[in-house]
N, C-alpha and C. Protein backbone atom coordinates (compact mmCIF):
# COMPACT_ATOMS: atom_id res chain seq x y z
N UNK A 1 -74.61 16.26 -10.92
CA UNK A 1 -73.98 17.43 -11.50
C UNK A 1 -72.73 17.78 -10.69
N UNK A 2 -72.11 18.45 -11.49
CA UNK A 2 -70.40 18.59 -10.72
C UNK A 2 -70.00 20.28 -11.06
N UNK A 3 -69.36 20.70 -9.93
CA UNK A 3 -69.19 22.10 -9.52
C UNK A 3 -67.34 21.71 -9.58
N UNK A 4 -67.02 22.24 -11.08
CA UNK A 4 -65.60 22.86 -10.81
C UNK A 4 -65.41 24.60 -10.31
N UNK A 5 -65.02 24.89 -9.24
CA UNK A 5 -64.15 26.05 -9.13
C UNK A 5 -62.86 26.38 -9.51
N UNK A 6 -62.60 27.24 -10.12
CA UNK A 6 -61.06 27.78 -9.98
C UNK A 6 -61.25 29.04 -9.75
N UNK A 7 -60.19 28.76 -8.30
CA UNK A 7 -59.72 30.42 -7.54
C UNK A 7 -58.93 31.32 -8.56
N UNK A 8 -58.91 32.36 -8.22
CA UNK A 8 -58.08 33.20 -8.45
C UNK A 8 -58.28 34.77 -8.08
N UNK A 9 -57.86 35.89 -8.66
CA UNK A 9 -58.78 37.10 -8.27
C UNK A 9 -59.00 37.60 -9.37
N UNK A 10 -60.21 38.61 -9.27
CA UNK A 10 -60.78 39.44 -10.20
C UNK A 10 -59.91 40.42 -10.98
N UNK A 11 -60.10 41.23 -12.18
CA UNK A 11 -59.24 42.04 -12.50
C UNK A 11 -58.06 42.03 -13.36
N UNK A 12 -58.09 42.80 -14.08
CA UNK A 12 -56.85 43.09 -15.16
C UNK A 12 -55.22 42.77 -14.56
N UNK A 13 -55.11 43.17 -13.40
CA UNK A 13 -54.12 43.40 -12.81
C UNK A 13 -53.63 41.90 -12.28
N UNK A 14 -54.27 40.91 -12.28
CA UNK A 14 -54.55 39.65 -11.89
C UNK A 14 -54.17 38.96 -12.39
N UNK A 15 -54.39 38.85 -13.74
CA UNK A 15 -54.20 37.91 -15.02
C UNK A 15 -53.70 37.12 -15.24
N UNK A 16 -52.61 37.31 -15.10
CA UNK A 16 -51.43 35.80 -15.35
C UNK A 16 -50.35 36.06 -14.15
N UNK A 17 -51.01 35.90 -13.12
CA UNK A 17 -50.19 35.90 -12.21
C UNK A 17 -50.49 34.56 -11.77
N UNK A 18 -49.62 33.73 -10.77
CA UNK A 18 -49.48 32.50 -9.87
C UNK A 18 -50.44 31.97 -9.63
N UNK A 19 -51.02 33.04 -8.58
CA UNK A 19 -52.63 32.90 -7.52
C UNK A 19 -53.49 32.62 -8.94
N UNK A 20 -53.70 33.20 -10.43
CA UNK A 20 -55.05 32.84 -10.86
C UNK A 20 -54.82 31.62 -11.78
N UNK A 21 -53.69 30.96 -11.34
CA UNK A 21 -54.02 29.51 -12.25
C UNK A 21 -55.42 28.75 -12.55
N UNK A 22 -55.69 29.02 -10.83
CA UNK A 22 -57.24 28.40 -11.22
C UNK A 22 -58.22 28.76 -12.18
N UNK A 23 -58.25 29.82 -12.03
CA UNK A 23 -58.93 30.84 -13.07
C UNK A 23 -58.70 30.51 -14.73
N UNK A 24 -57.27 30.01 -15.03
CA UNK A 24 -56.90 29.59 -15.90
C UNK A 24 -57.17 28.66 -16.58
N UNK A 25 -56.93 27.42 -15.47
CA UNK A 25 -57.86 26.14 -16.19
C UNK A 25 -59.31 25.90 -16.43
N UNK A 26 -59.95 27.00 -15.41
CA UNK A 26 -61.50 26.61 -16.03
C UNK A 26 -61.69 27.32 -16.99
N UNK A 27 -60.77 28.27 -17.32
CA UNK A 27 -60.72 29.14 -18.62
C UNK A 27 -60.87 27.76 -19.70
N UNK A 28 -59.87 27.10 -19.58
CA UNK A 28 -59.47 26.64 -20.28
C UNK A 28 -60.53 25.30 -20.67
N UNK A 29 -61.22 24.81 -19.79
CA UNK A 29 -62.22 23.84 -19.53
C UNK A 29 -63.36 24.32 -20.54
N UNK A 30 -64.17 25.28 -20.40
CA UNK A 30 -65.05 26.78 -21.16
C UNK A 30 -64.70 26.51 -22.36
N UNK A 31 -63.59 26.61 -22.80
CA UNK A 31 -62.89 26.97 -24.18
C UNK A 31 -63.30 25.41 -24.87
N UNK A 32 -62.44 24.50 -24.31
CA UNK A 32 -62.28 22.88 -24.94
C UNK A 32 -63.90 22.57 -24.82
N UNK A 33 -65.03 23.02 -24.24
CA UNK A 33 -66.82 22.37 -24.10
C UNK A 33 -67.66 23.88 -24.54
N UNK A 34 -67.00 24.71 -25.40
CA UNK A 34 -68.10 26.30 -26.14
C UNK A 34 -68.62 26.13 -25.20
N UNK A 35 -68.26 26.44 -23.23
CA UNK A 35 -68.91 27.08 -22.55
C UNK A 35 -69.12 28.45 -23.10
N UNK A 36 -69.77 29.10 -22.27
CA UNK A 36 -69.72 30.59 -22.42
C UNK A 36 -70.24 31.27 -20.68
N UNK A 37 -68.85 32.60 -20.76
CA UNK A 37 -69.14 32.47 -19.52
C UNK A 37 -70.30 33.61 -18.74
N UNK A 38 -71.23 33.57 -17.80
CA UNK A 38 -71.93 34.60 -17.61
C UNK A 38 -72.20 34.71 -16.07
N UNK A 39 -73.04 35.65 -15.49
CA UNK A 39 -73.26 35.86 -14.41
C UNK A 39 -73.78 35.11 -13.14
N UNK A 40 -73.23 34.56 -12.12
CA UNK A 40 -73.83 34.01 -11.72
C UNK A 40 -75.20 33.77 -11.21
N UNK A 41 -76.38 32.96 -10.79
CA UNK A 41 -77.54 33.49 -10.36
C UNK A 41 -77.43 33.66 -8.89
N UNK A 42 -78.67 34.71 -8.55
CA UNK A 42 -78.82 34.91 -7.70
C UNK A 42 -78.42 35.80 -6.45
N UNK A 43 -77.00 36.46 -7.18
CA UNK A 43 -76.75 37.20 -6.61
C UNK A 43 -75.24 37.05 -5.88
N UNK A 44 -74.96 36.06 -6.80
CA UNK A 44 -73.55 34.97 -5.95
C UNK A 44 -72.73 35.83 -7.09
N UNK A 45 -71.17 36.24 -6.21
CA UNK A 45 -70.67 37.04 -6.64
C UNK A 45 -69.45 36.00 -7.69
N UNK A 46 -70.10 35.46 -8.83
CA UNK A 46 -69.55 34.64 -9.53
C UNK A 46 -69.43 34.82 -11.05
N UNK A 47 -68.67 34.24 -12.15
CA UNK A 47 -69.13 33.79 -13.32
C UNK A 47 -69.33 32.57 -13.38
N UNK A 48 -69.85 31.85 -14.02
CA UNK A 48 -70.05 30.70 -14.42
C UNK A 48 -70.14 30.37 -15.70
N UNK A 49 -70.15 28.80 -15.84
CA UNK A 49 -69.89 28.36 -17.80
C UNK A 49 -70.38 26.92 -17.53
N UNK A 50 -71.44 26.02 -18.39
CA UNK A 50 -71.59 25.32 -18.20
C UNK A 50 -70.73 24.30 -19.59
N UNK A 51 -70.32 23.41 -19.07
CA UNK A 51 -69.55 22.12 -19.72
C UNK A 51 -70.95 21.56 -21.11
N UNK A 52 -70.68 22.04 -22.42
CA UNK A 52 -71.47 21.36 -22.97
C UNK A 52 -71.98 19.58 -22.99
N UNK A 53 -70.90 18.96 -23.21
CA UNK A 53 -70.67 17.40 -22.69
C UNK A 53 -71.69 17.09 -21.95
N UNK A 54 -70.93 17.53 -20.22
CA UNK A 54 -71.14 16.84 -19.38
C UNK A 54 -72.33 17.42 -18.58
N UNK A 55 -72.89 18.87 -18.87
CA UNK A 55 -73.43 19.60 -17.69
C UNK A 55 -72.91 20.10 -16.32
N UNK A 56 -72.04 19.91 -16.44
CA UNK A 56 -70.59 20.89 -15.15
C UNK A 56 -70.92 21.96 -15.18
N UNK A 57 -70.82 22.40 -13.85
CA UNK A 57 -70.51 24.24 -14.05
C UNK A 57 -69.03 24.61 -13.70
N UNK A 58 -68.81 25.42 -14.35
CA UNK A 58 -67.50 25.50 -13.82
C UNK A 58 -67.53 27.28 -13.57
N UNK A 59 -66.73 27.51 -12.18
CA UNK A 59 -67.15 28.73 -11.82
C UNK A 59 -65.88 29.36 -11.49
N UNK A 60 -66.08 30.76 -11.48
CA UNK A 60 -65.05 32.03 -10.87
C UNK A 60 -65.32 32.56 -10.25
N UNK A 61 -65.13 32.75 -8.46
CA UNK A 61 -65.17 33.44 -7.77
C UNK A 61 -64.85 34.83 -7.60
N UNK A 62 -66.01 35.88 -7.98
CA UNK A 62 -65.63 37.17 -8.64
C UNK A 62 -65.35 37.79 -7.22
N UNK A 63 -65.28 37.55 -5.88
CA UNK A 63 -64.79 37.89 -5.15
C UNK A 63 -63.10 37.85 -5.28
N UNK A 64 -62.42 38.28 -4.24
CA UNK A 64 -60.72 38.19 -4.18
C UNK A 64 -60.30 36.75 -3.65
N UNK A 65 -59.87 36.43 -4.03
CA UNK A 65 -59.21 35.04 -3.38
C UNK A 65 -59.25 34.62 -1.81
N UNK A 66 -59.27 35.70 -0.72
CA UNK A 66 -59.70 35.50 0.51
C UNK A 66 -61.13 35.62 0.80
N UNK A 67 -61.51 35.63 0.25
CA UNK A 67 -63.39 35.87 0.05
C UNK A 67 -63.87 34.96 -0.84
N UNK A 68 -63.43 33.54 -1.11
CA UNK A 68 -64.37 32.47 -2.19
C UNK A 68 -64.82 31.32 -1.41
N UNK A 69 -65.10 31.82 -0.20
CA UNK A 69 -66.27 30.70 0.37
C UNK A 69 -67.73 31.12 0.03
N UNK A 70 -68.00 32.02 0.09
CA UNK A 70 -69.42 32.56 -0.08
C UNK A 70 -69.79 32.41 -1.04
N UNK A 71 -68.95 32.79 -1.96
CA UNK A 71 -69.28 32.25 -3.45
C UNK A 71 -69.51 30.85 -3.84
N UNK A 72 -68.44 29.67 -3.13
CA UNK A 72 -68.89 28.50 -3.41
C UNK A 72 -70.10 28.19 -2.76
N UNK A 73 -70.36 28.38 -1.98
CA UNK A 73 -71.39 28.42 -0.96
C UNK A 73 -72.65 28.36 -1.48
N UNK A 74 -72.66 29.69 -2.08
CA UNK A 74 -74.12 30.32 -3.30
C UNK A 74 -74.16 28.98 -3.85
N UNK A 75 -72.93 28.65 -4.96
CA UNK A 75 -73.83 27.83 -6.45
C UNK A 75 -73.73 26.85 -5.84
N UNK A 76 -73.19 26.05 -4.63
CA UNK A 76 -73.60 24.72 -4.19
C UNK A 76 -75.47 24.36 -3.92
N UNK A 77 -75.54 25.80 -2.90
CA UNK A 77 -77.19 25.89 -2.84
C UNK A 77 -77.95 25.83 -4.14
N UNK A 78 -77.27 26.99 -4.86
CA UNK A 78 -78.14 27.02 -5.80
C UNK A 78 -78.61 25.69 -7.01
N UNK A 79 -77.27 24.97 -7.13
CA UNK A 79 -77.91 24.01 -7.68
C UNK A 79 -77.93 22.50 -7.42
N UNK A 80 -77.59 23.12 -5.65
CA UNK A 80 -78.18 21.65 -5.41
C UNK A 80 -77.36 20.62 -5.38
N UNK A 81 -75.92 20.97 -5.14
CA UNK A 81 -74.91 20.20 -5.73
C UNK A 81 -74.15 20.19 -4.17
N UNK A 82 -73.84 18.37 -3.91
CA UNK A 82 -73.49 17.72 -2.63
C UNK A 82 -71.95 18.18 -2.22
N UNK A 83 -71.31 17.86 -1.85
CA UNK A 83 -69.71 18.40 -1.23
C UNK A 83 -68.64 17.32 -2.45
N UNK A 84 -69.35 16.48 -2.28
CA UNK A 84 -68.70 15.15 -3.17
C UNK A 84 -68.76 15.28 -4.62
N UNK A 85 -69.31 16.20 -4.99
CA UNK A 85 -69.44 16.80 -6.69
C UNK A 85 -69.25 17.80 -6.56
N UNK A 86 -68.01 18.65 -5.78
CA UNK A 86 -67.20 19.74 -5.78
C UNK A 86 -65.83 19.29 -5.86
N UNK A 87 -65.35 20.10 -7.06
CA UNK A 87 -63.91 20.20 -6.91
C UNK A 87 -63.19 21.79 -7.07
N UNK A 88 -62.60 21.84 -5.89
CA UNK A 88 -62.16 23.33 -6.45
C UNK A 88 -60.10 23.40 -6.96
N UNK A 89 -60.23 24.30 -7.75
CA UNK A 89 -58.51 24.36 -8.67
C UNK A 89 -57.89 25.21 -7.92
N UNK A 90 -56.37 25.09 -7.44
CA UNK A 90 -56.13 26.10 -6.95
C UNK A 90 -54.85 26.14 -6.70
N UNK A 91 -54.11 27.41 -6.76
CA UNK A 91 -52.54 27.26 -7.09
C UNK A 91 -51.99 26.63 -5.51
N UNK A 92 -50.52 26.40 -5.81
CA UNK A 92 -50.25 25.37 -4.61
C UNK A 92 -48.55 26.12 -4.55
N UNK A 93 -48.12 26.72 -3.79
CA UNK A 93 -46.06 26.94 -3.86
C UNK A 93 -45.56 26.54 -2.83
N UNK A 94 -46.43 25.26 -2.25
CA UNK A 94 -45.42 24.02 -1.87
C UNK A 94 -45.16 22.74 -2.73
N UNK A 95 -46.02 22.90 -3.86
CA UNK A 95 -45.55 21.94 -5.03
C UNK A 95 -44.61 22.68 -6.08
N UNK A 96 -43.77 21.75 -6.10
CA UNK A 96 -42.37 22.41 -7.65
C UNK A 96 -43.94 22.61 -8.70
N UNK A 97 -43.25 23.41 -9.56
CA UNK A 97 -43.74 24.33 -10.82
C UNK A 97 -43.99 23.04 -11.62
N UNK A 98 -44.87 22.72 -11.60
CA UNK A 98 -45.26 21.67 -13.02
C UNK A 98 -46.08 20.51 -12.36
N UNK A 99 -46.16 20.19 -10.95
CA UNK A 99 -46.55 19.15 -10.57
C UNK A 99 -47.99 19.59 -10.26
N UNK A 100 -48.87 18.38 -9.81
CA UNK A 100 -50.44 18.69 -9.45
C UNK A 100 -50.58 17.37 -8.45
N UNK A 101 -51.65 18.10 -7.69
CA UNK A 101 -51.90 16.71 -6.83
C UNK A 101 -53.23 16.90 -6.42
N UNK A 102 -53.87 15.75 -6.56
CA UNK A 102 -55.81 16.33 -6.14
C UNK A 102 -55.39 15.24 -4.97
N UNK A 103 -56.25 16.02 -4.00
CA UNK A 103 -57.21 14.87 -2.63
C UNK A 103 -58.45 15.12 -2.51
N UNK A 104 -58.68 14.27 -1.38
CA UNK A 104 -60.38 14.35 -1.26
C UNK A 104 -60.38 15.47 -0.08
N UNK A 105 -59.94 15.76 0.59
CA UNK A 105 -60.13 16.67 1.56
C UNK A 105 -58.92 16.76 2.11
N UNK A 106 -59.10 17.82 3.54
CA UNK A 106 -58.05 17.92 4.00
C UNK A 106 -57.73 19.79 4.42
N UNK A 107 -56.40 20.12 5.24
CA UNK A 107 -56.03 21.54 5.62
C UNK A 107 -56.05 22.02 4.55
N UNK A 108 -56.36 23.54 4.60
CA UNK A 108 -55.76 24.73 3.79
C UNK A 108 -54.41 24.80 3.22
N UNK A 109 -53.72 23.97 4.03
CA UNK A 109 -52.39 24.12 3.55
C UNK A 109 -51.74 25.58 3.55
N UNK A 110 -52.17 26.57 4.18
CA UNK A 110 -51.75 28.00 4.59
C UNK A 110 -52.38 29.04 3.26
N UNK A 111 -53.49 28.37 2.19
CA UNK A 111 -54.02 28.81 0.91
C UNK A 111 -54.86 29.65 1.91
N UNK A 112 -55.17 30.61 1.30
CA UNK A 112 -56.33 31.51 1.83
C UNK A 112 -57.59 31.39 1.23
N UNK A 113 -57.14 31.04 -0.12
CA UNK A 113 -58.46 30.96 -0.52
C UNK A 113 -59.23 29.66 -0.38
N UNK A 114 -58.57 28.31 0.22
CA UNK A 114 -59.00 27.61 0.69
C UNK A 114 -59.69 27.61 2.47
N UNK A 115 -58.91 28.54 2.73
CA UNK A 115 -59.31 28.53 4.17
C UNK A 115 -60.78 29.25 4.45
N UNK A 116 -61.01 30.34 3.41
CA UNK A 116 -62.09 30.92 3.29
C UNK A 116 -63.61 29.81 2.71
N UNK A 117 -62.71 29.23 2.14
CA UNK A 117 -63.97 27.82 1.67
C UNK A 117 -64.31 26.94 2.80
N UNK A 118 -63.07 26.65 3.52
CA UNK A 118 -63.69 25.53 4.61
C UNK A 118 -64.25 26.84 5.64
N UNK A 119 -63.27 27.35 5.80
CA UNK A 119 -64.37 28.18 7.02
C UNK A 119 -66.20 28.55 6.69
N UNK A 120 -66.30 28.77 5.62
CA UNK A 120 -67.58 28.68 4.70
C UNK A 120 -68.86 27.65 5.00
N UNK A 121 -67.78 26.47 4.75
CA UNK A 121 -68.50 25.00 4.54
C UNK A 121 -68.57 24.64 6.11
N UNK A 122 -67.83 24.92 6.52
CA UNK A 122 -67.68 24.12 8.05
C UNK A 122 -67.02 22.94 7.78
N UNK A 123 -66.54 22.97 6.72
CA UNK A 123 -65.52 21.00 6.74
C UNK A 123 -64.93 21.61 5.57
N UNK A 124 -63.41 20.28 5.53
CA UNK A 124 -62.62 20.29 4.42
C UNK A 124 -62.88 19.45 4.17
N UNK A 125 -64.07 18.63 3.88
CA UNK A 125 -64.32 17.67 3.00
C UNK A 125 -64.62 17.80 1.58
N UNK A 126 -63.96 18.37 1.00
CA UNK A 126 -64.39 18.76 -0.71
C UNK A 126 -62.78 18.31 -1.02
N UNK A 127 -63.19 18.13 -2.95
CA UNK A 127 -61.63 17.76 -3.11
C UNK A 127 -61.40 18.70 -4.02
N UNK A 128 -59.71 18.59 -3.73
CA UNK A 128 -59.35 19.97 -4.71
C UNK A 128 -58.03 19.61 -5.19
N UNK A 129 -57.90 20.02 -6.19
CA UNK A 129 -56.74 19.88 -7.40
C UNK A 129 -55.76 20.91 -6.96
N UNK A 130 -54.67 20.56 -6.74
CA UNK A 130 -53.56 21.68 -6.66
C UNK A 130 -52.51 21.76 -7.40
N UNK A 131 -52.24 22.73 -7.88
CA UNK A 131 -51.65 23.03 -9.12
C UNK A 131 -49.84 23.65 -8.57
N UNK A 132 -49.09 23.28 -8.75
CA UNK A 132 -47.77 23.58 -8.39
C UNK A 132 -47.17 25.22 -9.30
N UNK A 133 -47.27 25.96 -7.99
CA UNK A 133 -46.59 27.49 -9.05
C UNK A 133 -45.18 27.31 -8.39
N UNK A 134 -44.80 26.59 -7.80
CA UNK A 134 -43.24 26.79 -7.15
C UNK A 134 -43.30 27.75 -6.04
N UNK A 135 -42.38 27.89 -5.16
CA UNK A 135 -42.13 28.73 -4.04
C UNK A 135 -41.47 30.12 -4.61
N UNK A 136 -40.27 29.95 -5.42
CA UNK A 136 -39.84 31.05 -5.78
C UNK A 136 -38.43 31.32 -4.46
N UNK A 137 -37.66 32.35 -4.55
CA UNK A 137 -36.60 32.39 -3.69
C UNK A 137 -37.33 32.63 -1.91
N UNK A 138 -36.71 32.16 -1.50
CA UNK A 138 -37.85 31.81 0.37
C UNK A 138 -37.13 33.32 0.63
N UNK A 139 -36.34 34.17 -0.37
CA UNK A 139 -36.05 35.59 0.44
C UNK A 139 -37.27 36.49 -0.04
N UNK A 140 -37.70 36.24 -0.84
CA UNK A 140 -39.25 37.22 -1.38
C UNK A 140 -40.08 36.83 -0.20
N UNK A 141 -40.91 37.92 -0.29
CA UNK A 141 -41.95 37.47 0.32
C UNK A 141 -43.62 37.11 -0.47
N UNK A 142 -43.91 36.04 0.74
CA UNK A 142 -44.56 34.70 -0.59
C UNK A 142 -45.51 35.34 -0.95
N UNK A 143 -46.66 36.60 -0.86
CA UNK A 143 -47.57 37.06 -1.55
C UNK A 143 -47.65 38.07 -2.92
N UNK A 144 -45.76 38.52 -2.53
CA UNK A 144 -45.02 38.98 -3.81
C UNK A 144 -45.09 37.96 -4.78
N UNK A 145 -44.40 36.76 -4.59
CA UNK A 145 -44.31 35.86 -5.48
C UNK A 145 -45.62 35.30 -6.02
N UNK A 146 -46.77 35.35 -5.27
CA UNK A 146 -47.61 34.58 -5.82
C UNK A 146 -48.77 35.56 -6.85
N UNK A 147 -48.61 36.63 -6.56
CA UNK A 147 -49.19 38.20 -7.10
C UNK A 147 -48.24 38.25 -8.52
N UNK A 148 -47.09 37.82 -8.47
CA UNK A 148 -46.32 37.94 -9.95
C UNK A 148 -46.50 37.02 -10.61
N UNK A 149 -46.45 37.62 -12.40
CA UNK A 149 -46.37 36.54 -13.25
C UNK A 149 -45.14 35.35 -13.71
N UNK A 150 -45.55 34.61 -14.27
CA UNK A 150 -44.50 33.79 -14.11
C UNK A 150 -43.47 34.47 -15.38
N UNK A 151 -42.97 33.75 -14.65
CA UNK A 151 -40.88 34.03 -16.35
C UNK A 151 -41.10 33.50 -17.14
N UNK A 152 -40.57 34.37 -18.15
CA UNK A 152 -40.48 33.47 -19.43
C UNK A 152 -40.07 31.81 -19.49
N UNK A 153 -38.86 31.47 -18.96
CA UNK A 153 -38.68 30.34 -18.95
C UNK A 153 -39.86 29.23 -18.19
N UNK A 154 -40.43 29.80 -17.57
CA UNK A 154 -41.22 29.10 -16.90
C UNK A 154 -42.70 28.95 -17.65
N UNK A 155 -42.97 29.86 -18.37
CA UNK A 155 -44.19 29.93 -19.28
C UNK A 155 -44.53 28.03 -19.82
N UNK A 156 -43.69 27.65 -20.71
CA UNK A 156 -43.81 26.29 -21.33
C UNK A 156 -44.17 25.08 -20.19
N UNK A 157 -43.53 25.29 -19.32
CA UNK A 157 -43.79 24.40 -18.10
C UNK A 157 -45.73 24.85 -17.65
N UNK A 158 -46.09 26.11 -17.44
CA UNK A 158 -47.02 26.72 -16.94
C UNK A 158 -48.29 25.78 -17.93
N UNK A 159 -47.98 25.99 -19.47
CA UNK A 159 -49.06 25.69 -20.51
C UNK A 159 -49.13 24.39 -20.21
N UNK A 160 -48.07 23.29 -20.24
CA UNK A 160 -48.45 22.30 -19.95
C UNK A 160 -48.94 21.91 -18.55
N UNK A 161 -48.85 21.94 -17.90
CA UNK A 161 -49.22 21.52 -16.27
C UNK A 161 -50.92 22.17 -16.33
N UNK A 162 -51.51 23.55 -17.21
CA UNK A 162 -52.58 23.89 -17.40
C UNK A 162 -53.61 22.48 -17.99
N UNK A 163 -53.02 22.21 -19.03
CA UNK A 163 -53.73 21.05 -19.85
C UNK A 163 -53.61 20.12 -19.18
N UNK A 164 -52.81 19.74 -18.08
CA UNK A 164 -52.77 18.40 -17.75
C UNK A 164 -54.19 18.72 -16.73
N UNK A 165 -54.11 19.55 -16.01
CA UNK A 165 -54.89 20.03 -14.94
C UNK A 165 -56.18 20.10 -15.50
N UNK A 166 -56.47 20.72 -16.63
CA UNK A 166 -57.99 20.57 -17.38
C UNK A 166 -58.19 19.21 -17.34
N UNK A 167 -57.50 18.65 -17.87
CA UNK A 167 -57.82 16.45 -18.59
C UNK A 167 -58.48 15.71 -17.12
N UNK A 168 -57.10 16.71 -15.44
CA UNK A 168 -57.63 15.76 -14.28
C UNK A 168 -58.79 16.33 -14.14
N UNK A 169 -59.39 17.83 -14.28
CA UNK A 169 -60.90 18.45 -13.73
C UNK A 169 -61.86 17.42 -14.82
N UNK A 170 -61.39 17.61 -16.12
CA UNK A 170 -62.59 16.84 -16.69
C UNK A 170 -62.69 15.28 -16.33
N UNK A 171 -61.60 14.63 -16.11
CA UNK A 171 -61.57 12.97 -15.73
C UNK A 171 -62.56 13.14 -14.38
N UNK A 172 -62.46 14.15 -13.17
CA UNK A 172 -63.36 14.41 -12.35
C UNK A 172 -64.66 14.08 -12.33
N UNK A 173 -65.06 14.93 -13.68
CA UNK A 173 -66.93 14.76 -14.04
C UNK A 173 -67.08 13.53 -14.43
N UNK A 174 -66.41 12.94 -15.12
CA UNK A 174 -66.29 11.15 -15.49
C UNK A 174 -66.69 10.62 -14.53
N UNK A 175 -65.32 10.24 -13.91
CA UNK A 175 -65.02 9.27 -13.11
C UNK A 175 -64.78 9.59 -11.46
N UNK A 176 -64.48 10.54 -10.95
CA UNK A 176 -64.66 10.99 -10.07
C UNK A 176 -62.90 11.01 -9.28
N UNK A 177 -62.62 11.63 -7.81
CA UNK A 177 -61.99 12.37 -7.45
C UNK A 177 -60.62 10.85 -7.10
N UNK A 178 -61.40 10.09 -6.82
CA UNK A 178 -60.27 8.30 -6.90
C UNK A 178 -59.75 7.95 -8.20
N UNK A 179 -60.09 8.42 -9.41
CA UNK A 179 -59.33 8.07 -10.60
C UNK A 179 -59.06 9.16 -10.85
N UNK A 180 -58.99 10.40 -10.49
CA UNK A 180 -58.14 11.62 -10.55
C UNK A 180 -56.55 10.94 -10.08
N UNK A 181 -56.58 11.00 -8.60
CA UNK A 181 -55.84 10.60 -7.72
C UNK A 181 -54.78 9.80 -8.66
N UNK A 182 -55.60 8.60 -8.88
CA UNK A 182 -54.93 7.11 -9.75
C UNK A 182 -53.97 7.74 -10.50
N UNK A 183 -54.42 8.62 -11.51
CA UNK A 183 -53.90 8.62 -12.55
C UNK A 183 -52.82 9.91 -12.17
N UNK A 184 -53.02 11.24 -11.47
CA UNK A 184 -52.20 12.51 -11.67
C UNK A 184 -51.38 12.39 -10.51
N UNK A 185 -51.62 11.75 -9.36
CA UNK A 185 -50.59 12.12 -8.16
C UNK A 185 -49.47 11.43 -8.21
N UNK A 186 -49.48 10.59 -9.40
CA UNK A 186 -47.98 9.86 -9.64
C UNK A 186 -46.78 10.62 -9.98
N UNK A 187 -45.60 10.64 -9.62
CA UNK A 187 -44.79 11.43 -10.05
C UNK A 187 -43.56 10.84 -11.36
N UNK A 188 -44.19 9.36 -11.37
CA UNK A 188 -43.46 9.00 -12.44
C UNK A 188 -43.86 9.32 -14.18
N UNK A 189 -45.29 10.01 -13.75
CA UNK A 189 -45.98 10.63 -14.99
C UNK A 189 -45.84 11.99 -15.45
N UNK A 190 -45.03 12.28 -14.80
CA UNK A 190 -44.02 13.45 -14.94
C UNK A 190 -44.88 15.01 -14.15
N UNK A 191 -45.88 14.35 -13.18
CA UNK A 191 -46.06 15.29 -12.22
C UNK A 191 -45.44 16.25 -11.46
């Protein structure tokens, strides 16, 4: 069984901002397999949706984005599910706006809400999909930028890089986190 996460934060105010891309694509994962999404068990401060297909869960950390280790934490226990059948989604603004790149592990990369996961786990051995929101002007400051929604012009770029990002989470439950890699970290595929 396979544990997609996508970060993001809770709340109206949240929505279509940068930080909840993740949130977005497992939206979007739910939608393409009549998940439906509901409470997590046990007390794990989550939603969850299971992948009709495949049996995936795919989850939302109903905590804030600096607080989604605990949460992954919960549904790993809870169902039992190894480090190597985790993938978590999660916005990236050291990748240009449209690109994605999964690894198998590895730093936070200065993400918080990754840092809260490995500090969690005790290892960055999980792999995770990163989704390119762009940096934005280096005179903002970067939690402004990543708290705002994107521009209009940027919207069309946003929808697609979403779908591409669903196709690599679901190629995930397939085939696993090496034919992710194969196929999305190329940049001649218009990553």
């Amino acid at each position: 069984m396979k544990l997609i996460v996508g970060l993001g934060n809770p709340g109206r105010k949240y929505e279509a901002t940068r930080h909840n891309v993740g949130f977005v694509i497992v939206d979007l994962l739910a939608q393409r397999t009549q998940g439906e999404w509901e409470s997590a068990p046990r007390g794990t401060e989550a939603l969850i949706a299971r992948e009709r297909s495949s049996g995936a869960v795919l989850a939302k950390p109903l905590t804030f984005m600096n607080a989604s280790g605990p949460a992954v934490i919960g549904l790993l226990q809870f169902f039992k599910i190894g480090l190597e059948e985790l993938l978590v989604v999660v916005d990236d603004v050291h990748l240009e706006l449209g690109r994605i790149r999964a690894r198998t592990g590895g730093s936070a990369g200065g993400h918080n809400g990754l840092k809260s996961i490995i500090g969690t786990l005790g290892t960055d051995g999980f792999a995770r999909l990163r989704v390119g929101v762009g940096r934005g002007d280096a005179r903002r400051d970067l939690a402004d930028h990543v708290l705002a929604t994107f521009e209009p012009d940027e919207r069309p770029v946003v929808a697609e890089v979403v779908g591409r990002a669903a196709d690599a989470a679901t190629l995930f439950v397939t085939e696993g986190i090496a034919a992710v890699m194969n196929r999305f970290n190329r940049k001649e595929d218009g990553d």
